[in-house]
PDB file of N, CA and C in Angstrom:
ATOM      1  N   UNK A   1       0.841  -1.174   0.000  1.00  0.00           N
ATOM      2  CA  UNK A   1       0.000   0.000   0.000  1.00  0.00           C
ATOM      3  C   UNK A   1       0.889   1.240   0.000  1.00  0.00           C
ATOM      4  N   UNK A   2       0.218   2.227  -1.065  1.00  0.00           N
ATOM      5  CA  UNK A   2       1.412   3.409  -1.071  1.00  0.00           C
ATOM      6  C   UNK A   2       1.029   4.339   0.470  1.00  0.00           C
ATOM      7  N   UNK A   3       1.746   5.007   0.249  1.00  0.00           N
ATOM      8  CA  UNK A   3       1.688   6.207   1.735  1.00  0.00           C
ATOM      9  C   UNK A   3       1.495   7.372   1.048  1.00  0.00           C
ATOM     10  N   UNK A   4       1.650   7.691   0.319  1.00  0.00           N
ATOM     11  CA  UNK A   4       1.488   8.691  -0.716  1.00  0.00           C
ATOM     12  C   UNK A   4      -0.367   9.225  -0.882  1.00  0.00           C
ATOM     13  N   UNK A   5      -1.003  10.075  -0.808  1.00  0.00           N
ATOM     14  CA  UNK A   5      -2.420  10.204  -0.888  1.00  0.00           C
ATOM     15  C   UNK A   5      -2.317  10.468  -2.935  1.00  0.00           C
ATOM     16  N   UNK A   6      -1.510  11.205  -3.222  1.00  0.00           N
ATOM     17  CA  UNK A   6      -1.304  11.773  -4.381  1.00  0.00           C
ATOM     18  C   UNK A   6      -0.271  11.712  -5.037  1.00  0.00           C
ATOM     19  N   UNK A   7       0.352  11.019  -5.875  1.00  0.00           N
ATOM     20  CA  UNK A   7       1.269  10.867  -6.668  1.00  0.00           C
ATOM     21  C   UNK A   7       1.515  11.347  -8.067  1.00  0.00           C
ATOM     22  N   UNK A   8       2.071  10.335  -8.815  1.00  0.00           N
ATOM     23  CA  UNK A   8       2.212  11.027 -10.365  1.00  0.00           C
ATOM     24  C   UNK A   8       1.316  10.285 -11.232  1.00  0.00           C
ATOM     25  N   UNK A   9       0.527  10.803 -11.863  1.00  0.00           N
ATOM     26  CA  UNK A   9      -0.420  10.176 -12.397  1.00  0.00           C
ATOM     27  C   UNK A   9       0.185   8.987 -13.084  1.00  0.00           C
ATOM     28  N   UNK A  10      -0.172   7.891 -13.719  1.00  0.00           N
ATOM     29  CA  UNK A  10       0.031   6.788 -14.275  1.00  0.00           C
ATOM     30  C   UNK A  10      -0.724   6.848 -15.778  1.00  0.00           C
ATOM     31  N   UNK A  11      -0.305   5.804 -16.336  1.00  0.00           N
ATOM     32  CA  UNK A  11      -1.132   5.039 -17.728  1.00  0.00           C
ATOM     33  C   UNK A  11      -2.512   5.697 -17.334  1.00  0.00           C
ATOM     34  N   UNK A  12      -3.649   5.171 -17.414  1.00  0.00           N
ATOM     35  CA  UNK A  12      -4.848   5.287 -17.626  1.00  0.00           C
ATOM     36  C   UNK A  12      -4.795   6.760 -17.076  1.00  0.00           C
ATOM     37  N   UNK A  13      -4.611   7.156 -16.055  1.00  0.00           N
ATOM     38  CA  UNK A  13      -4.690   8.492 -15.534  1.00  0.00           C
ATOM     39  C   UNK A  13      -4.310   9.703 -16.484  1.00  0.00           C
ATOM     40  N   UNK A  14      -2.761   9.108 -17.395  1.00  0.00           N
ATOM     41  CA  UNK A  14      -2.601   9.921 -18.072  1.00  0.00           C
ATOM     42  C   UNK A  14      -3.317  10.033 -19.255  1.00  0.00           C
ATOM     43  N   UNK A  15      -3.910   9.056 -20.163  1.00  0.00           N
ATOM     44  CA  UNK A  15      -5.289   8.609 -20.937  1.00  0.00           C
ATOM     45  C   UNK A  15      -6.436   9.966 -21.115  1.00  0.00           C
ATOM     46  N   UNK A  16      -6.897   9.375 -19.214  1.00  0.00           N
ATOM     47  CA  UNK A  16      -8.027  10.362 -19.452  1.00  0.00           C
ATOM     48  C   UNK A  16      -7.697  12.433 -19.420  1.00  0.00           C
ATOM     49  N   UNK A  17      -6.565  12.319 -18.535  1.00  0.00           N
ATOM     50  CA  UNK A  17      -6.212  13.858 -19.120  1.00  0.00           C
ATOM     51  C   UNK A  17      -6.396  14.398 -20.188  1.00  0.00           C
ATOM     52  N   UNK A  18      -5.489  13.630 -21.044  1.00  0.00           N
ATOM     53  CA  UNK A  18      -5.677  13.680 -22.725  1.00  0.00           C
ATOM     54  C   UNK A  18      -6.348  13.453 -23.211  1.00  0.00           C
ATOM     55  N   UNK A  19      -7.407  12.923 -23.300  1.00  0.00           N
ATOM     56  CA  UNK A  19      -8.784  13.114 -23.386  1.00  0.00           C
ATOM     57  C   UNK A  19      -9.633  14.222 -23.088  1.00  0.00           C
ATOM     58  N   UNK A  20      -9.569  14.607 -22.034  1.00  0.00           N
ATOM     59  CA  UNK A  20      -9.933  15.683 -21.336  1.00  0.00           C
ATOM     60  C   UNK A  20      -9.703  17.219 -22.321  1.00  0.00           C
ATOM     61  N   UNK A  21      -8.149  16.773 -22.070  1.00  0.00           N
ATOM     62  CA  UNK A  21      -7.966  18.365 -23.093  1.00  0.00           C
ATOM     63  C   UNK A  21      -8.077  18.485 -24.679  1.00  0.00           C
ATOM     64  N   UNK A  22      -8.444  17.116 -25.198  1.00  0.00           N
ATOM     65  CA  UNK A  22      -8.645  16.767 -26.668  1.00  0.00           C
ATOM     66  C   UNK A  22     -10.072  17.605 -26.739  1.00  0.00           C
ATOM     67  N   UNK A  23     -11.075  17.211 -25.832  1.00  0.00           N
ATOM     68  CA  UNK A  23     -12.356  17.656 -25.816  1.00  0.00           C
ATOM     69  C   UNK A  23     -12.291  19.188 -25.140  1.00  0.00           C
ATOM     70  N   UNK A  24     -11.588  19.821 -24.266  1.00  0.00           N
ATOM     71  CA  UNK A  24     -11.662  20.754 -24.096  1.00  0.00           C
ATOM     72  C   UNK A  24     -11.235  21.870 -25.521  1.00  0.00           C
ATOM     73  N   UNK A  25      -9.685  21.345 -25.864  1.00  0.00           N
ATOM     74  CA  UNK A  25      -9.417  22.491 -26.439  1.00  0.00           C
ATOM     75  C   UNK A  25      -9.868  22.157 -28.459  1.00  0.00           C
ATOM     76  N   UNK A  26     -10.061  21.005 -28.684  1.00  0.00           N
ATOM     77  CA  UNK A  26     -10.392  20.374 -30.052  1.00  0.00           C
ATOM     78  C   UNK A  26      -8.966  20.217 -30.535  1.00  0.00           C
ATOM     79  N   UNK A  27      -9.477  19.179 -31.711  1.00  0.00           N
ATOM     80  CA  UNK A  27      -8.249  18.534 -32.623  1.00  0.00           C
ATOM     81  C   UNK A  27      -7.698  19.205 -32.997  1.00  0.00           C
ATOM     82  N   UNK A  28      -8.113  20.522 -33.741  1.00  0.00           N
ATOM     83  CA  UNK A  28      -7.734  21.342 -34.277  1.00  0.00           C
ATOM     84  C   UNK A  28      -6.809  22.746 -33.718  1.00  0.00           C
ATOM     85  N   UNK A  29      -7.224  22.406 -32.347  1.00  0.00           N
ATOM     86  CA  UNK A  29      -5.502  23.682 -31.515  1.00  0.00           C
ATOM     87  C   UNK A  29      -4.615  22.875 -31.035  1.00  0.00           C
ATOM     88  N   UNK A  30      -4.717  21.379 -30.545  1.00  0.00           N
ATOM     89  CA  UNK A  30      -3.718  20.636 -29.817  1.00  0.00           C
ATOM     90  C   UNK A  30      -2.604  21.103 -30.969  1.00  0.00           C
ATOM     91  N   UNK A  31      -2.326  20.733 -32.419  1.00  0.00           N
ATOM     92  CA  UNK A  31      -0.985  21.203 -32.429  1.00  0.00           C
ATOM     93  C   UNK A  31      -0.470  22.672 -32.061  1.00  0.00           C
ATOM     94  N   UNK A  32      -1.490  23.484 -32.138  1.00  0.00           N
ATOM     95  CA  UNK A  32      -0.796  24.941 -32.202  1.00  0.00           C
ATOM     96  C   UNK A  32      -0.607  24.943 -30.497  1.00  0.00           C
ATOM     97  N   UNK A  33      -0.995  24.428 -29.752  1.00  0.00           N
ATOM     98  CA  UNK A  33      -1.620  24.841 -28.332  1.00  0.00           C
ATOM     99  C   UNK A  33       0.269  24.108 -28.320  1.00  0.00           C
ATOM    100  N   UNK A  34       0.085  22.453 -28.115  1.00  0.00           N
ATOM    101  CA  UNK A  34       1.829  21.783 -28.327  1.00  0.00           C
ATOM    102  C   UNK A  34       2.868  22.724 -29.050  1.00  0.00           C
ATOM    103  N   UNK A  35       3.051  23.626 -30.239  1.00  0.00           N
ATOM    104  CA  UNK A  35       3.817  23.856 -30.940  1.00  0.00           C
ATOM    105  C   UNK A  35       4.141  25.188 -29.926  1.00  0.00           C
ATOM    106  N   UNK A  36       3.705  26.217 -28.991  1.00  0.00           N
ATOM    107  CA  UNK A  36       3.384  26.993 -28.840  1.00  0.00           C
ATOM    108  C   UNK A  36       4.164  26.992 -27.084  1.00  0.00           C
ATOM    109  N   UNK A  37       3.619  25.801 -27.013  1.00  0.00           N
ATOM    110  CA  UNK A  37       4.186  24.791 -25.331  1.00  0.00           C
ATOM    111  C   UNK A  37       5.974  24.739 -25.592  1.00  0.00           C
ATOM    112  N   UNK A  38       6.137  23.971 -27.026  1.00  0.00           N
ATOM    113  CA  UNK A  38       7.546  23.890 -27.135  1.00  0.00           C
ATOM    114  C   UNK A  38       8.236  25.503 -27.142  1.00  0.00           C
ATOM    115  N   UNK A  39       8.181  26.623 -27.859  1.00  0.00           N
ATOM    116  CA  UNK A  39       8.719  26.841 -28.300  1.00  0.00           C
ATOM    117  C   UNK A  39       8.585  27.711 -26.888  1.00  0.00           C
ATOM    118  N   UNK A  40       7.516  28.108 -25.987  1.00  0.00           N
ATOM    119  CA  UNK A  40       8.328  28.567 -24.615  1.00  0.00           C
ATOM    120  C   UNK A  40       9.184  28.115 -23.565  1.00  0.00           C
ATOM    121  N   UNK A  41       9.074  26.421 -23.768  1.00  0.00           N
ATOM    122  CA  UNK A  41      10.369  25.393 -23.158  1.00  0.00           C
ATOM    123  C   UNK A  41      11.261  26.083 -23.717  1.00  0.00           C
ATOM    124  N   UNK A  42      12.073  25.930 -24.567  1.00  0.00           N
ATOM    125  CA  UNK A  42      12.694  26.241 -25.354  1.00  0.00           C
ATOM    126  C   UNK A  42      13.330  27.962 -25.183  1.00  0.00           C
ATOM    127  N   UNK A  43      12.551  28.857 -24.884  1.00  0.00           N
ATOM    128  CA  UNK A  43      12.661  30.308 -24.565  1.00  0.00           C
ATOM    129  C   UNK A  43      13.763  30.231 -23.228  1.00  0.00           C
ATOM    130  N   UNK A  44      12.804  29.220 -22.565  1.00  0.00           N
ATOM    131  CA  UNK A  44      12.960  29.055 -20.613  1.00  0.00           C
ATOM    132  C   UNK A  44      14.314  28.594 -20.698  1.00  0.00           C
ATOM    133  N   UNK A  45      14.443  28.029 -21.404  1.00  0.00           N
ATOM    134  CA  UNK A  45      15.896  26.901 -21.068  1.00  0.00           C
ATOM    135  C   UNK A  45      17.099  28.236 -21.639  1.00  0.00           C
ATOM    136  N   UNK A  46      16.585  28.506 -23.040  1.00  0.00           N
ATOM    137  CA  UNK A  46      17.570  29.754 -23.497  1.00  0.00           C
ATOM    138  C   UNK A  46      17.844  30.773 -22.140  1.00  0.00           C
ATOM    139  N   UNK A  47      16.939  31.131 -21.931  1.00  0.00           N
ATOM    140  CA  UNK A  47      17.086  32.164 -20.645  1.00  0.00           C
ATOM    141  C   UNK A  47      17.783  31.739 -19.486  1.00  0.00           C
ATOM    142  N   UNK A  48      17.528  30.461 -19.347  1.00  0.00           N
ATOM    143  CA  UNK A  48      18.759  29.904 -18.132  1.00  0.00           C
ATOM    144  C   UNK A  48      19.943  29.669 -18.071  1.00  0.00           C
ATOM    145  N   UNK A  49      19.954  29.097 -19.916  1.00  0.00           N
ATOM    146  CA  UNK A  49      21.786  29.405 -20.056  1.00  0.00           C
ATOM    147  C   UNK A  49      22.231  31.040 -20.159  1.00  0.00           C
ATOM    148  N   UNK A  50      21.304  31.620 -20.066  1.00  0.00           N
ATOM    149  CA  UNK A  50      22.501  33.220 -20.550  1.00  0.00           C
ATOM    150  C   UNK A  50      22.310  33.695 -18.995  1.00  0.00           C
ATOM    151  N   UNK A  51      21.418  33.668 -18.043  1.00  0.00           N
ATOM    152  CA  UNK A  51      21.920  33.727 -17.284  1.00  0.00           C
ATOM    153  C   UNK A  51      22.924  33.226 -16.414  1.00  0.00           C
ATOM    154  N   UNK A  52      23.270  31.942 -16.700  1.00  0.00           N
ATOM    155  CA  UNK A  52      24.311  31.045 -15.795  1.00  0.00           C
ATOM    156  C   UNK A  52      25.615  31.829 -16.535  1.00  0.00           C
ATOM    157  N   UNK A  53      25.706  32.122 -17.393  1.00  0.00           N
ATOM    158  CA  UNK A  53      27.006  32.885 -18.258  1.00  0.00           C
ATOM    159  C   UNK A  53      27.779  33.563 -17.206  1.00  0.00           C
ATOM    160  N   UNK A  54      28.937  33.784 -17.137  1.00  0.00           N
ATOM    161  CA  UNK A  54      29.766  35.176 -16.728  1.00  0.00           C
ATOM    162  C   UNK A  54      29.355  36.131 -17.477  1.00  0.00           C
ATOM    163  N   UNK A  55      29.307  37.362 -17.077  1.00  0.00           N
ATOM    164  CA  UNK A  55      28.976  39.077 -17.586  1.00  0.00           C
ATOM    165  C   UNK A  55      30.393  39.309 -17.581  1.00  0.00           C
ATOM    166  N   UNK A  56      31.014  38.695 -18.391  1.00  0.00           N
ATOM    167  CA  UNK A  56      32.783  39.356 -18.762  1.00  0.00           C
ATOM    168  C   UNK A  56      32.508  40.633 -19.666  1.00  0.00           C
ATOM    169  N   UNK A  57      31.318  40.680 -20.444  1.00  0.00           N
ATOM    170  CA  UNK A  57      31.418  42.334 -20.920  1.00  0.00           C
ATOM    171  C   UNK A  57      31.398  43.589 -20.371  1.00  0.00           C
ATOM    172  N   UNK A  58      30.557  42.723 -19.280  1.00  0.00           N
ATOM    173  CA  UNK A  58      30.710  44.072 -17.781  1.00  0.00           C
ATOM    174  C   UNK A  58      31.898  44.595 -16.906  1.00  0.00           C
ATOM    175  N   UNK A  59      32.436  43.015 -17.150  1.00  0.00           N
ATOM    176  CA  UNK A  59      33.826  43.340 -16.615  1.00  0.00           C
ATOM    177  C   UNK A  59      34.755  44.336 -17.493  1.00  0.00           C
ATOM    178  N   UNK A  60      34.885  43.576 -18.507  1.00  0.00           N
ATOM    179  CA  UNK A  60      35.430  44.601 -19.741  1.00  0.00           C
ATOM    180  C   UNK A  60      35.459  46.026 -19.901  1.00  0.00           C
ATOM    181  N   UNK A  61      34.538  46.390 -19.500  1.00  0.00           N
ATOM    182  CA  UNK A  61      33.530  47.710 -19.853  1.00  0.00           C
ATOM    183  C   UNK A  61      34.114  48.149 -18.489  1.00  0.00           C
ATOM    184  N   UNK A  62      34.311  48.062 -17.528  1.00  0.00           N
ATOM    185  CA  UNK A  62      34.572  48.143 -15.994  1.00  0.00           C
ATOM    186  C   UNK A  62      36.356  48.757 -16.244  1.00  0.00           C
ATOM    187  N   UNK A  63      37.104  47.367 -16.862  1.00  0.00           N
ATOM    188  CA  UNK A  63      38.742  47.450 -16.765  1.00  0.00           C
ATOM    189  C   UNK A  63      38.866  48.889 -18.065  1.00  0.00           C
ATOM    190  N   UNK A  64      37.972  48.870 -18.858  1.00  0.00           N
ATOM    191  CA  UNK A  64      38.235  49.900 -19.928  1.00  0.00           C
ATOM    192  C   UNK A  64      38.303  51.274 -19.211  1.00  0.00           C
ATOM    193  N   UNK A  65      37.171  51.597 -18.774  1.00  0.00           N
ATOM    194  CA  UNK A  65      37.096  52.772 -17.437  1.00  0.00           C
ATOM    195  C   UNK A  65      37.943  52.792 -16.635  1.00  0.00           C
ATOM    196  N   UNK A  66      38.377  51.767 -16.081  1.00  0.00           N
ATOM    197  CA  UNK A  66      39.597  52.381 -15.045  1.00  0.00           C
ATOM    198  C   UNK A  66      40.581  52.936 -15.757  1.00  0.00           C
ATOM    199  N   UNK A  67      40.958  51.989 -16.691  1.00  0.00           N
ATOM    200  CA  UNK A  67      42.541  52.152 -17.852  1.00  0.00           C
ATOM    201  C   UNK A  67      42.284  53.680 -18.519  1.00  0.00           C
ATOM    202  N   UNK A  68      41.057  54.066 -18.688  1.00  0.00           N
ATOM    203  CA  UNK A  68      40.945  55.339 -19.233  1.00  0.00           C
ATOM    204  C   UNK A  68      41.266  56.153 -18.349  1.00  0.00           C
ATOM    205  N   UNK A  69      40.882  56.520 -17.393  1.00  0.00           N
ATOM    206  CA  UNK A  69      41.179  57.533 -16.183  1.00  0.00           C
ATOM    207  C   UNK A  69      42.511  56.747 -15.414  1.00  0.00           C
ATOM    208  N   UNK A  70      42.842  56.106 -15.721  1.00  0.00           N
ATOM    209  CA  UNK A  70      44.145  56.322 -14.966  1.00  0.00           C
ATOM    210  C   UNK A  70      45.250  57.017 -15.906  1.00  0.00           C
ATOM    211  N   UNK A  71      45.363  56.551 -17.488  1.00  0.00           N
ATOM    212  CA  UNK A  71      45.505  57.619 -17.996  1.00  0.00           C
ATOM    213  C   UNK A  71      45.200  59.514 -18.323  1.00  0.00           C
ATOM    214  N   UNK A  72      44.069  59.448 -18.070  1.00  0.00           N
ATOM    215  CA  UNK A  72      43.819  60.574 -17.802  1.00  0.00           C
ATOM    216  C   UNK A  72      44.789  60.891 -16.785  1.00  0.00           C
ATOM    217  N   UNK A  73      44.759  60.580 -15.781  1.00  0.00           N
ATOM    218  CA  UNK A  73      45.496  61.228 -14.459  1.00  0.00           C
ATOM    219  C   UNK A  73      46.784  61.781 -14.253  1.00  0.00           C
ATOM    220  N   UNK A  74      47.327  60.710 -15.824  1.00  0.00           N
ATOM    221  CA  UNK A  74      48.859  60.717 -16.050  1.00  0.00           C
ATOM    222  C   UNK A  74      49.260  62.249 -16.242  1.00  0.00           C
ATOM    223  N   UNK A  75      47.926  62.510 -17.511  1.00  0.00           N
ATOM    224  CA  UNK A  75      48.297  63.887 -18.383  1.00  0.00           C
ATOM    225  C   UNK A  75      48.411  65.073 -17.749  1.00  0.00           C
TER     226      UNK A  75
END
């Protein structure tokens, strides 16, 4: 016996979902409704790699400014 009240749905469980939203949304949006699903996965994941990135342009942009005014200072 599970201990669990609520788990991950299974086979048949997952069945009637899809069913469910076949009749909710019709034959005719499941692809756009799916095509539409992917391509914001897809956004999400992009957005997580550029944030995990280093901001070395910031740095860049940072060492350029100092190197400028410390020259300046020279003159």
């Amino acid at each position: 016996m599970h201990t669990l009240a609520f788990g991950m749905p299974g086979g048949p469980e997952l069945l009637v979902i899809l069913f469910i939203i076949l009749l909710l949304f019709g034959a005719k949006k499941l692809p756009e409704l799916s095509r539409s699903l992917g391509k914001s996965l897809g956004e999400f994941k992009k957005g997580q790699k550029e944030g995990s990135l280093p901001d070395s342009t910031e740095d860049e942009v940072e060492k350029k400014e100092i190197s400028t005014s410390d020259e300046d200072d020279k003159e």
